[in-house]
PDB file of N, CA and C in Angstrom:
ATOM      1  N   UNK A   1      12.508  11.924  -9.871  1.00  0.00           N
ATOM      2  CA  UNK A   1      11.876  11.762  -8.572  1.00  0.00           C
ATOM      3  C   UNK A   1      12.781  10.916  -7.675  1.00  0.00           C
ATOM      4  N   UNK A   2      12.678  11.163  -6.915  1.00  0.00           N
ATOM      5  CA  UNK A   2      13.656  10.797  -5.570  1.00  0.00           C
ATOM      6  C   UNK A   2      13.031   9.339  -5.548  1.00  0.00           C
ATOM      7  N   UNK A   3      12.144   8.876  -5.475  1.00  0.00           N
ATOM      8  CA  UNK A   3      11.818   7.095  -5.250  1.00  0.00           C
ATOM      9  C   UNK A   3      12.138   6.829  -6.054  1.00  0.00           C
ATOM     10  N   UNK A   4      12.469   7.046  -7.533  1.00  0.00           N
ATOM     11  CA  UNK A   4      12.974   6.260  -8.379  1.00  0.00           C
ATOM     12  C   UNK A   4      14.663   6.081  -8.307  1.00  0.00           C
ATOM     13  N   UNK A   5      15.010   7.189  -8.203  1.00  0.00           N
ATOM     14  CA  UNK A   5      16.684   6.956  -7.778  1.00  0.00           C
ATOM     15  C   UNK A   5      17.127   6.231  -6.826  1.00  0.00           C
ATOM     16  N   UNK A   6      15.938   5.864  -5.630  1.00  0.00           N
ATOM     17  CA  UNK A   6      16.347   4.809  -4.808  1.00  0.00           C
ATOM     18  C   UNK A   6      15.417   3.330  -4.759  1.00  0.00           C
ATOM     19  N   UNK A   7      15.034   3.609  -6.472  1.00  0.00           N
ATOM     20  CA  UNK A   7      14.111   2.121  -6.435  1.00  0.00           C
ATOM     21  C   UNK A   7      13.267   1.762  -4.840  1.00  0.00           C
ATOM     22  N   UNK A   8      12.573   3.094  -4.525  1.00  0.00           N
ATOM     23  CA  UNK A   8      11.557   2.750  -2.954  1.00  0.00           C
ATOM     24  C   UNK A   8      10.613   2.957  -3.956  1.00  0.00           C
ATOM     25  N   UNK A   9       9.401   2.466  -3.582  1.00  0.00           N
ATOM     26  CA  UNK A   9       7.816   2.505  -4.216  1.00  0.00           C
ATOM     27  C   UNK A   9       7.029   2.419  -2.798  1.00  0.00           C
ATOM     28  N   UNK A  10       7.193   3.496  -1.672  1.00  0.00           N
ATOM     29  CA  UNK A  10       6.310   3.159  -0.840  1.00  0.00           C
ATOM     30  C   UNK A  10       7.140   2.525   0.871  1.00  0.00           C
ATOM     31  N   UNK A  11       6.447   2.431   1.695  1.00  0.00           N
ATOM     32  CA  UNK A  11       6.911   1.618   2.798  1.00  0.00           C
ATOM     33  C   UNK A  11       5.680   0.910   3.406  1.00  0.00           C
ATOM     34  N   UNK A  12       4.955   0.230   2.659  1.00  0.00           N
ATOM     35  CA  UNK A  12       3.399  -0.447   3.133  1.00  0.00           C
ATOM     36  C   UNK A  12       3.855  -2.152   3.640  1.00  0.00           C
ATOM     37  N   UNK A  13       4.777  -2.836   2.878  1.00  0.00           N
ATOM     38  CA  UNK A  13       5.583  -3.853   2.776  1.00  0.00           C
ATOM     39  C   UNK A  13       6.838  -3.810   3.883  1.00  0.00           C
ATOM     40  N   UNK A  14       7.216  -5.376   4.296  1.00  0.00           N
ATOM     41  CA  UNK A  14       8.309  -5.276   4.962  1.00  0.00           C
ATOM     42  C   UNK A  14       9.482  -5.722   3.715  1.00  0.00           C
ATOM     43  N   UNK A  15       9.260  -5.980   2.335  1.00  0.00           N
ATOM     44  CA  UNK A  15      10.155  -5.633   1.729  1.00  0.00           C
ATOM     45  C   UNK A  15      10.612  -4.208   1.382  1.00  0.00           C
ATOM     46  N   UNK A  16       9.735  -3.427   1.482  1.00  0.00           N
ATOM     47  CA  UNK A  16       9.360  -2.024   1.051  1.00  0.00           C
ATOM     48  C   UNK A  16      10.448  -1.036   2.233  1.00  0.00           C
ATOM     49  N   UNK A  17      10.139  -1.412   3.329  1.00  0.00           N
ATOM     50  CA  UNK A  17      10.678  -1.047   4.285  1.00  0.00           C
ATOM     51  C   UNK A  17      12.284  -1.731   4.493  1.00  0.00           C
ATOM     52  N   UNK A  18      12.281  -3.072   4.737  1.00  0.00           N
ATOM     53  CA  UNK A  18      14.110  -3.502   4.534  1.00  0.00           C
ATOM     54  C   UNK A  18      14.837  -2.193   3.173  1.00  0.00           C
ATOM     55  N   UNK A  19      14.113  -1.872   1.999  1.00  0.00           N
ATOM     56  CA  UNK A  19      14.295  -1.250   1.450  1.00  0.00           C
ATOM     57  C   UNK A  19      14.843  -0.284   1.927  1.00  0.00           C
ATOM     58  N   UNK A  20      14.104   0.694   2.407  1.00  0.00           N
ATOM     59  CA  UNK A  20      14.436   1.779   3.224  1.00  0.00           C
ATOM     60  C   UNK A  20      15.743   1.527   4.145  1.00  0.00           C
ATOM     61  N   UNK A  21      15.257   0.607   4.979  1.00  0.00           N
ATOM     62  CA  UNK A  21      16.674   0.665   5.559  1.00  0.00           C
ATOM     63  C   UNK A  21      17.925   0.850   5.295  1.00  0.00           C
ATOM     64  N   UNK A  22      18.087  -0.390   4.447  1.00  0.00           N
ATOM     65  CA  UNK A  22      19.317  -0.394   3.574  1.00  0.00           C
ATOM     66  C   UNK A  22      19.707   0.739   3.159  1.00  0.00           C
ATOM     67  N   UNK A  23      18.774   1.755   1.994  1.00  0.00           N
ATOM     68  CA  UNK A  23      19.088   3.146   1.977  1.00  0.00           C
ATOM     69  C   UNK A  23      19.989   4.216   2.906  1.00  0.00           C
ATOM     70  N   UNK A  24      19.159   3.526   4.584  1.00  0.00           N
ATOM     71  CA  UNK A  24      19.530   4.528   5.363  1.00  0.00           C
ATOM     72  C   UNK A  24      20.633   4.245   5.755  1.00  0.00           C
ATOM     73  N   UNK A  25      20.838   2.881   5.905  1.00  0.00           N
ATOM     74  CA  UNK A  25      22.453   2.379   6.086  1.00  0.00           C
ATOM     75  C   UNK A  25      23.060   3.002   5.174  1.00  0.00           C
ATOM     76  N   UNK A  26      23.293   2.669   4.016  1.00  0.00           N
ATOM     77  CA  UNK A  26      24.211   3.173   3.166  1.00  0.00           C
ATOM     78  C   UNK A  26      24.341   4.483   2.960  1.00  0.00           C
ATOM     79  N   UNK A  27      23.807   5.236   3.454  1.00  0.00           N
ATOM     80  CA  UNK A  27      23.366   6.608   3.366  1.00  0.00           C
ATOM     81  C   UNK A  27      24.444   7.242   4.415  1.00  0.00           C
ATOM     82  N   UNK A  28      24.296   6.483   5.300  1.00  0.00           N
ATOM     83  CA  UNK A  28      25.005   6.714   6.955  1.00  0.00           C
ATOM     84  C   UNK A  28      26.008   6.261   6.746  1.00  0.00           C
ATOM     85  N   UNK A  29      26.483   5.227   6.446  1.00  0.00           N
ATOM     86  CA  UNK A  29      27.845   4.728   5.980  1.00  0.00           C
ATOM     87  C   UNK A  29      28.624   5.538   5.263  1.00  0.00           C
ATOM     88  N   UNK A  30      28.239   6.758   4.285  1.00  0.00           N
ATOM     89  CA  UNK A  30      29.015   7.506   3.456  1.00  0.00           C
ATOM     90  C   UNK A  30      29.294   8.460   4.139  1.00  0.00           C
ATOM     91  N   UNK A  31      28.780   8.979   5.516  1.00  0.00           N
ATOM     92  CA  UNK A  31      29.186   9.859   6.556  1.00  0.00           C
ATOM     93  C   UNK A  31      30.436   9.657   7.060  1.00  0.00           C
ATOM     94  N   UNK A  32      31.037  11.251   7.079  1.00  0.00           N
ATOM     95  CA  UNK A  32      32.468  10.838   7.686  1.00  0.00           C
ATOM     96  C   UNK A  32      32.176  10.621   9.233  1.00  0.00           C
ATOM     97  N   UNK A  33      33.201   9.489   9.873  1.00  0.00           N
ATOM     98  CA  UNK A  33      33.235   8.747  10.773  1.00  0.00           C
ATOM     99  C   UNK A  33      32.984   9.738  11.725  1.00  0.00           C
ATOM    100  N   UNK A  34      31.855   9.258  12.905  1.00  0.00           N
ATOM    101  CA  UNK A  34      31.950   9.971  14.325  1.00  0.00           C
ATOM    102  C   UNK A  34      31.083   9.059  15.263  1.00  0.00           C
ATOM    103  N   UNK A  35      30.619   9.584  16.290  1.00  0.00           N
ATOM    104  CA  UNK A  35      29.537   9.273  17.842  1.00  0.00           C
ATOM    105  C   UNK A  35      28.082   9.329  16.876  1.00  0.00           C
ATOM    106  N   UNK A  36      27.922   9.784  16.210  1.00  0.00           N
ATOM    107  CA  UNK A  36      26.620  10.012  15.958  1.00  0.00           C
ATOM    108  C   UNK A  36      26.452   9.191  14.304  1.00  0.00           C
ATOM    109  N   UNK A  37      27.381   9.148  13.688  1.00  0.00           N
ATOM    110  CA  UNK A  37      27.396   7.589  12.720  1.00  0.00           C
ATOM    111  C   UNK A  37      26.818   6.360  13.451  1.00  0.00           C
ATOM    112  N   UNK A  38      28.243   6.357  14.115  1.00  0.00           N
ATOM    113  CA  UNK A  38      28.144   5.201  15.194  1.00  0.00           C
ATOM    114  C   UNK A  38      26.363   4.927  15.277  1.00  0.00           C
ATOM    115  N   UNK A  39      26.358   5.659  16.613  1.00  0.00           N
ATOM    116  CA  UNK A  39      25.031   5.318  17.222  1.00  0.00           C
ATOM    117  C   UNK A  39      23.654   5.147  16.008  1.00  0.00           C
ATOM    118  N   UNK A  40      23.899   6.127  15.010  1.00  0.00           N
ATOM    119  CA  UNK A  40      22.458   5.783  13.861  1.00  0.00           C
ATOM    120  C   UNK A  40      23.030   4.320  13.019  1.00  0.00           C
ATOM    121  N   UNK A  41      24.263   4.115  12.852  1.00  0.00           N
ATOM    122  CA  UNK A  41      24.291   2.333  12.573  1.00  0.00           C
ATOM    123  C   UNK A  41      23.515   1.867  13.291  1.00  0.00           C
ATOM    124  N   UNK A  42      24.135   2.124  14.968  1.00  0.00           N
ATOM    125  CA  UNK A  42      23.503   0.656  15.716  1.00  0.00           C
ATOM    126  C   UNK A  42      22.309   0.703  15.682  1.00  0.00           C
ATOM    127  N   UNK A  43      21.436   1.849  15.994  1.00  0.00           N
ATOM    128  CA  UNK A  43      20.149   2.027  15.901  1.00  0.00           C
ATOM    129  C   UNK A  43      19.045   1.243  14.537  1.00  0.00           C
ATOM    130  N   UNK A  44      19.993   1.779  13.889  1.00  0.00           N
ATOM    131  CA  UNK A  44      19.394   0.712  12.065  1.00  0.00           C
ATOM    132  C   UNK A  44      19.461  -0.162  12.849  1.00  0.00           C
ATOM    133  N   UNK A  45      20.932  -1.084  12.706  1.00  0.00           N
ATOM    134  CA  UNK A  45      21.132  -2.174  13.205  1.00  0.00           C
ATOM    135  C   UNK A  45      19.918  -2.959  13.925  1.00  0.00           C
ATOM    136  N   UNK A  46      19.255  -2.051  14.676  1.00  0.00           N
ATOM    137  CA  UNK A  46      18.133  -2.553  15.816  1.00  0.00           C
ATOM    138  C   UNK A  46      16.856  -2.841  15.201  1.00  0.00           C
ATOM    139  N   UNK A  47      16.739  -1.706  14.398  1.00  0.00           N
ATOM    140  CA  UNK A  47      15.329  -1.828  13.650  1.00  0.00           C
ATOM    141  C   UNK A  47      15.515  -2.713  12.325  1.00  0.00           C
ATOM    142  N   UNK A  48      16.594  -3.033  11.619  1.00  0.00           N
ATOM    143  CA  UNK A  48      16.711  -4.164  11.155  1.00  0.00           C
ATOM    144  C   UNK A  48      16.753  -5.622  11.720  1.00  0.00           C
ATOM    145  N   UNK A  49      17.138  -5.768  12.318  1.00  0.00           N
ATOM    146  CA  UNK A  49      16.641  -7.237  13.153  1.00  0.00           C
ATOM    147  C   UNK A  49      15.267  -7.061  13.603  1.00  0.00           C
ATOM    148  N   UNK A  50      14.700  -6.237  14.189  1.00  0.00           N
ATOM    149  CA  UNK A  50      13.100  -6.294  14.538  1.00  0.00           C
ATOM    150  C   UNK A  50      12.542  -6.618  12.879  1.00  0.00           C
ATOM    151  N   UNK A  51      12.968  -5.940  11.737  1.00  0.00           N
ATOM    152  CA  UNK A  51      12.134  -6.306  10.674  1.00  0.00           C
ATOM    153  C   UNK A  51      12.606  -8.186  10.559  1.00  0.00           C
ATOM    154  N   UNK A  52      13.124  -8.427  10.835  1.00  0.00           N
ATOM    155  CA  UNK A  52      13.730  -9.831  10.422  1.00  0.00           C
ATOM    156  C   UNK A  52      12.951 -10.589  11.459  1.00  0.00           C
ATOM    157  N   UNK A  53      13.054 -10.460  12.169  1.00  0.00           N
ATOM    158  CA  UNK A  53      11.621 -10.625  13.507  1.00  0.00           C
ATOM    159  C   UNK A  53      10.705 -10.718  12.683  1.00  0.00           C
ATOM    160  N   UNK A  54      10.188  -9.590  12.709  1.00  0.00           N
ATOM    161  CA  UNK A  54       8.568  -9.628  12.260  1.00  0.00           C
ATOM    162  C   UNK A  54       8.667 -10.662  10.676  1.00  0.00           C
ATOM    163  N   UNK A  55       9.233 -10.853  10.167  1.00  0.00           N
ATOM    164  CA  UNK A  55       9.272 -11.516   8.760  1.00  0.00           C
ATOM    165  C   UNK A  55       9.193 -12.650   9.290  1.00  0.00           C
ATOM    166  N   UNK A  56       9.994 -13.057   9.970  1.00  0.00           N
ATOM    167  CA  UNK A  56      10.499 -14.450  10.473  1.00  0.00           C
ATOM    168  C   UNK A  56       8.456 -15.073  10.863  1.00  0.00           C
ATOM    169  N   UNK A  57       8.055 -14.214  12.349  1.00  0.00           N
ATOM    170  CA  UNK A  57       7.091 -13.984  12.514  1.00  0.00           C
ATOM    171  C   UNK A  57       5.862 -13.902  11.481  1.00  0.00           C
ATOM    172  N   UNK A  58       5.794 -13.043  10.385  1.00  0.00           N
ATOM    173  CA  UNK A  58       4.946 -13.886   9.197  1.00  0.00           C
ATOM    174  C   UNK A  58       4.657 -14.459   8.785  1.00  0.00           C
ATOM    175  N   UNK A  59       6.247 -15.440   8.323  1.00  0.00           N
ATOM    176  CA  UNK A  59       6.717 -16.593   7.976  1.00  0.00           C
ATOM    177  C   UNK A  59       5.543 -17.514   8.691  1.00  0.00           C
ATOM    178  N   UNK A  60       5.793 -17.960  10.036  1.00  0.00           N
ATOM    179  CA  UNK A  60       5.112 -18.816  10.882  1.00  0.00           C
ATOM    180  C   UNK A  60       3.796 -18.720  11.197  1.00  0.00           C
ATOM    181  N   UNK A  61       3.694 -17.468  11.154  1.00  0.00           N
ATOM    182  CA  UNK A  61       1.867 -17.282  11.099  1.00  0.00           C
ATOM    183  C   UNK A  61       1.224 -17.762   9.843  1.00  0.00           C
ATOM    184  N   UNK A  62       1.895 -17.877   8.878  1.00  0.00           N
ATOM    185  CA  UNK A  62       1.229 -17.665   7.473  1.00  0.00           C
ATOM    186  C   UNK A  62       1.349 -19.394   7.084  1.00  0.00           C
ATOM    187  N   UNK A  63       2.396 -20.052   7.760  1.00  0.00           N
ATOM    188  CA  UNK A  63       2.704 -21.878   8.052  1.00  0.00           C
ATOM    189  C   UNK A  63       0.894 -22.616   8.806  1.00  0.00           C
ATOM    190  N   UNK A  64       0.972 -21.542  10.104  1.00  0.00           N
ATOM    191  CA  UNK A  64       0.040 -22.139  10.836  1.00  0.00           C
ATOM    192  C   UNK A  64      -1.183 -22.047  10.255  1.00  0.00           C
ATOM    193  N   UNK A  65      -1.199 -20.471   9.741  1.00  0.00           N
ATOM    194  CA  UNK A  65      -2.825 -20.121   9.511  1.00  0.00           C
ATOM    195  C   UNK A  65      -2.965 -21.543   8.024  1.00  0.00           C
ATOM    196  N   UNK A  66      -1.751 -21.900   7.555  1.00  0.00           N
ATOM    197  CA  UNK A  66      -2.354 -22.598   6.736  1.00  0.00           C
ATOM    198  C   UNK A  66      -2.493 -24.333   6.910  1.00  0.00           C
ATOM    199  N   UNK A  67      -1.921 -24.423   7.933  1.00  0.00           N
ATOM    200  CA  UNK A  67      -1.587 -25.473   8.397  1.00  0.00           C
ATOM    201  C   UNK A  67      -3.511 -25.960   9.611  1.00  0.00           C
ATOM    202  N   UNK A  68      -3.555 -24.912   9.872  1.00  0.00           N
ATOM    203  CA  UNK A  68      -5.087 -25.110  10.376  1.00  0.00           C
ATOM    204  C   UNK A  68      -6.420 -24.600   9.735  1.00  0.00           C
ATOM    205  N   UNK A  69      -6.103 -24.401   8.005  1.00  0.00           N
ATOM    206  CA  UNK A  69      -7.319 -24.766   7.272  1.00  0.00           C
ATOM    207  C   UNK A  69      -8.125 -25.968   7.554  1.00  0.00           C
ATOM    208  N   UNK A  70      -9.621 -25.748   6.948  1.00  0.00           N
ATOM    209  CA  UNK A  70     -10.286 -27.022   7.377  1.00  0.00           C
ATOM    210  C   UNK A  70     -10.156 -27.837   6.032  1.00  0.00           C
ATOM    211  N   UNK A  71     -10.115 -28.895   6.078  1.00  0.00           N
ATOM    212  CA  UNK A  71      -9.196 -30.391   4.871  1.00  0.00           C
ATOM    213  C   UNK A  71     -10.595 -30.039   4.548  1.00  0.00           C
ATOM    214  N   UNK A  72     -10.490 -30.168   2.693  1.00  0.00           N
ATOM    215  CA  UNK A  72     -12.172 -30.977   2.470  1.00  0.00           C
ATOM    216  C   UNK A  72     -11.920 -32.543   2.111  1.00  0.00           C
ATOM    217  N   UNK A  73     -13.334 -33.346   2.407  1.00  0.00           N
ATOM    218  CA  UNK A  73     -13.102 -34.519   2.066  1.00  0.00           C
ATOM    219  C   UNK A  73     -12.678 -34.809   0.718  1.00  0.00           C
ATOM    220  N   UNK A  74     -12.084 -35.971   0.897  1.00  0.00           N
ATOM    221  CA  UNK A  74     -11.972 -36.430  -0.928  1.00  0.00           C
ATOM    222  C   UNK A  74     -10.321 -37.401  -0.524  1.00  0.00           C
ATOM    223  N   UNK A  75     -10.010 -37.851  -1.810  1.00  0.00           N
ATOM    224  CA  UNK A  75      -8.355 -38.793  -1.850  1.00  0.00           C
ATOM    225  C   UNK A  75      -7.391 -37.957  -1.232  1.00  0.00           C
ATOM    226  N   UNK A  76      -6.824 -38.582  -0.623  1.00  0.00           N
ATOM    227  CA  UNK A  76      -5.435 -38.013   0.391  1.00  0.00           C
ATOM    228  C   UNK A  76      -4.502 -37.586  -1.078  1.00  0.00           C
ATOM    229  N   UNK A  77      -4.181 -36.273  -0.348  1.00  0.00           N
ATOM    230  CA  UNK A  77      -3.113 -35.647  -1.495  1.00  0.00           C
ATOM    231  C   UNK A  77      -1.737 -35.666  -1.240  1.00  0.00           C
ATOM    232  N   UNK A  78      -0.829 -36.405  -1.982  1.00  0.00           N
ATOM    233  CA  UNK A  78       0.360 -36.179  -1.413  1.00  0.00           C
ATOM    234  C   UNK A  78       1.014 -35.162  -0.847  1.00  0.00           C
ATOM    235  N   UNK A  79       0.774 -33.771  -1.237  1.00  0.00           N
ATOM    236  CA  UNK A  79       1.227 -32.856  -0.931  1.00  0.00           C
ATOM    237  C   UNK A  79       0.989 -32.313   0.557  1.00  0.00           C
ATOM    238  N   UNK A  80      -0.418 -33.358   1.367  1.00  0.00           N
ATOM    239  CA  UNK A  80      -0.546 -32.860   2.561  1.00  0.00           C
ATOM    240  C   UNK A  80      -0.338 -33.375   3.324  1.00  0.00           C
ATOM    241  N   UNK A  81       0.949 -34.331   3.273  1.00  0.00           N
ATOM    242  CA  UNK A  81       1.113 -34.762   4.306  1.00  0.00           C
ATOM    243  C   UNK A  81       2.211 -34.145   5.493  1.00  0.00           C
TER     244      UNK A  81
END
């Protein structure tokens, strides 16, 4: 099966998906050189930094959302400070 030869299980994940990419890079990279290499690099290129975005973006949502849980009472924990 074709997902196993490229170790993909899916694109539900933004690891799942960097996955993919990479694929498609390297995929495109084994193309002999032209205008239309070119341009599907840069294009990856584009939609790889948007995934790095949105990760980055997770990252910080997932800081805050935890960062504005409600404390329960009890002894101060070192870990929250």
């Amino acid at each position: 099966m074709v997902s196993g030869v490229y170790d993909l299980d899916g694109s539900d994940t933004l690891p799942k998906i960097r996955r993919l990419i990479e694929i498609a890079v390297m995929d495109t990279l084994g193309l002999e050189n032209s205008i239309a290499r070119s341009r599907t690099l840069a294009y990856l290129a584009m939609v790889a930094l948007k995934l790095c975005e949105a990760g980055e973006f997770d990252q910080r949502l997932e800081s805050l959302e935890l960062a504005a849980r409600p404390r329960l009472p009890g002894p101060p924990d070192a870990n929250s400070r």
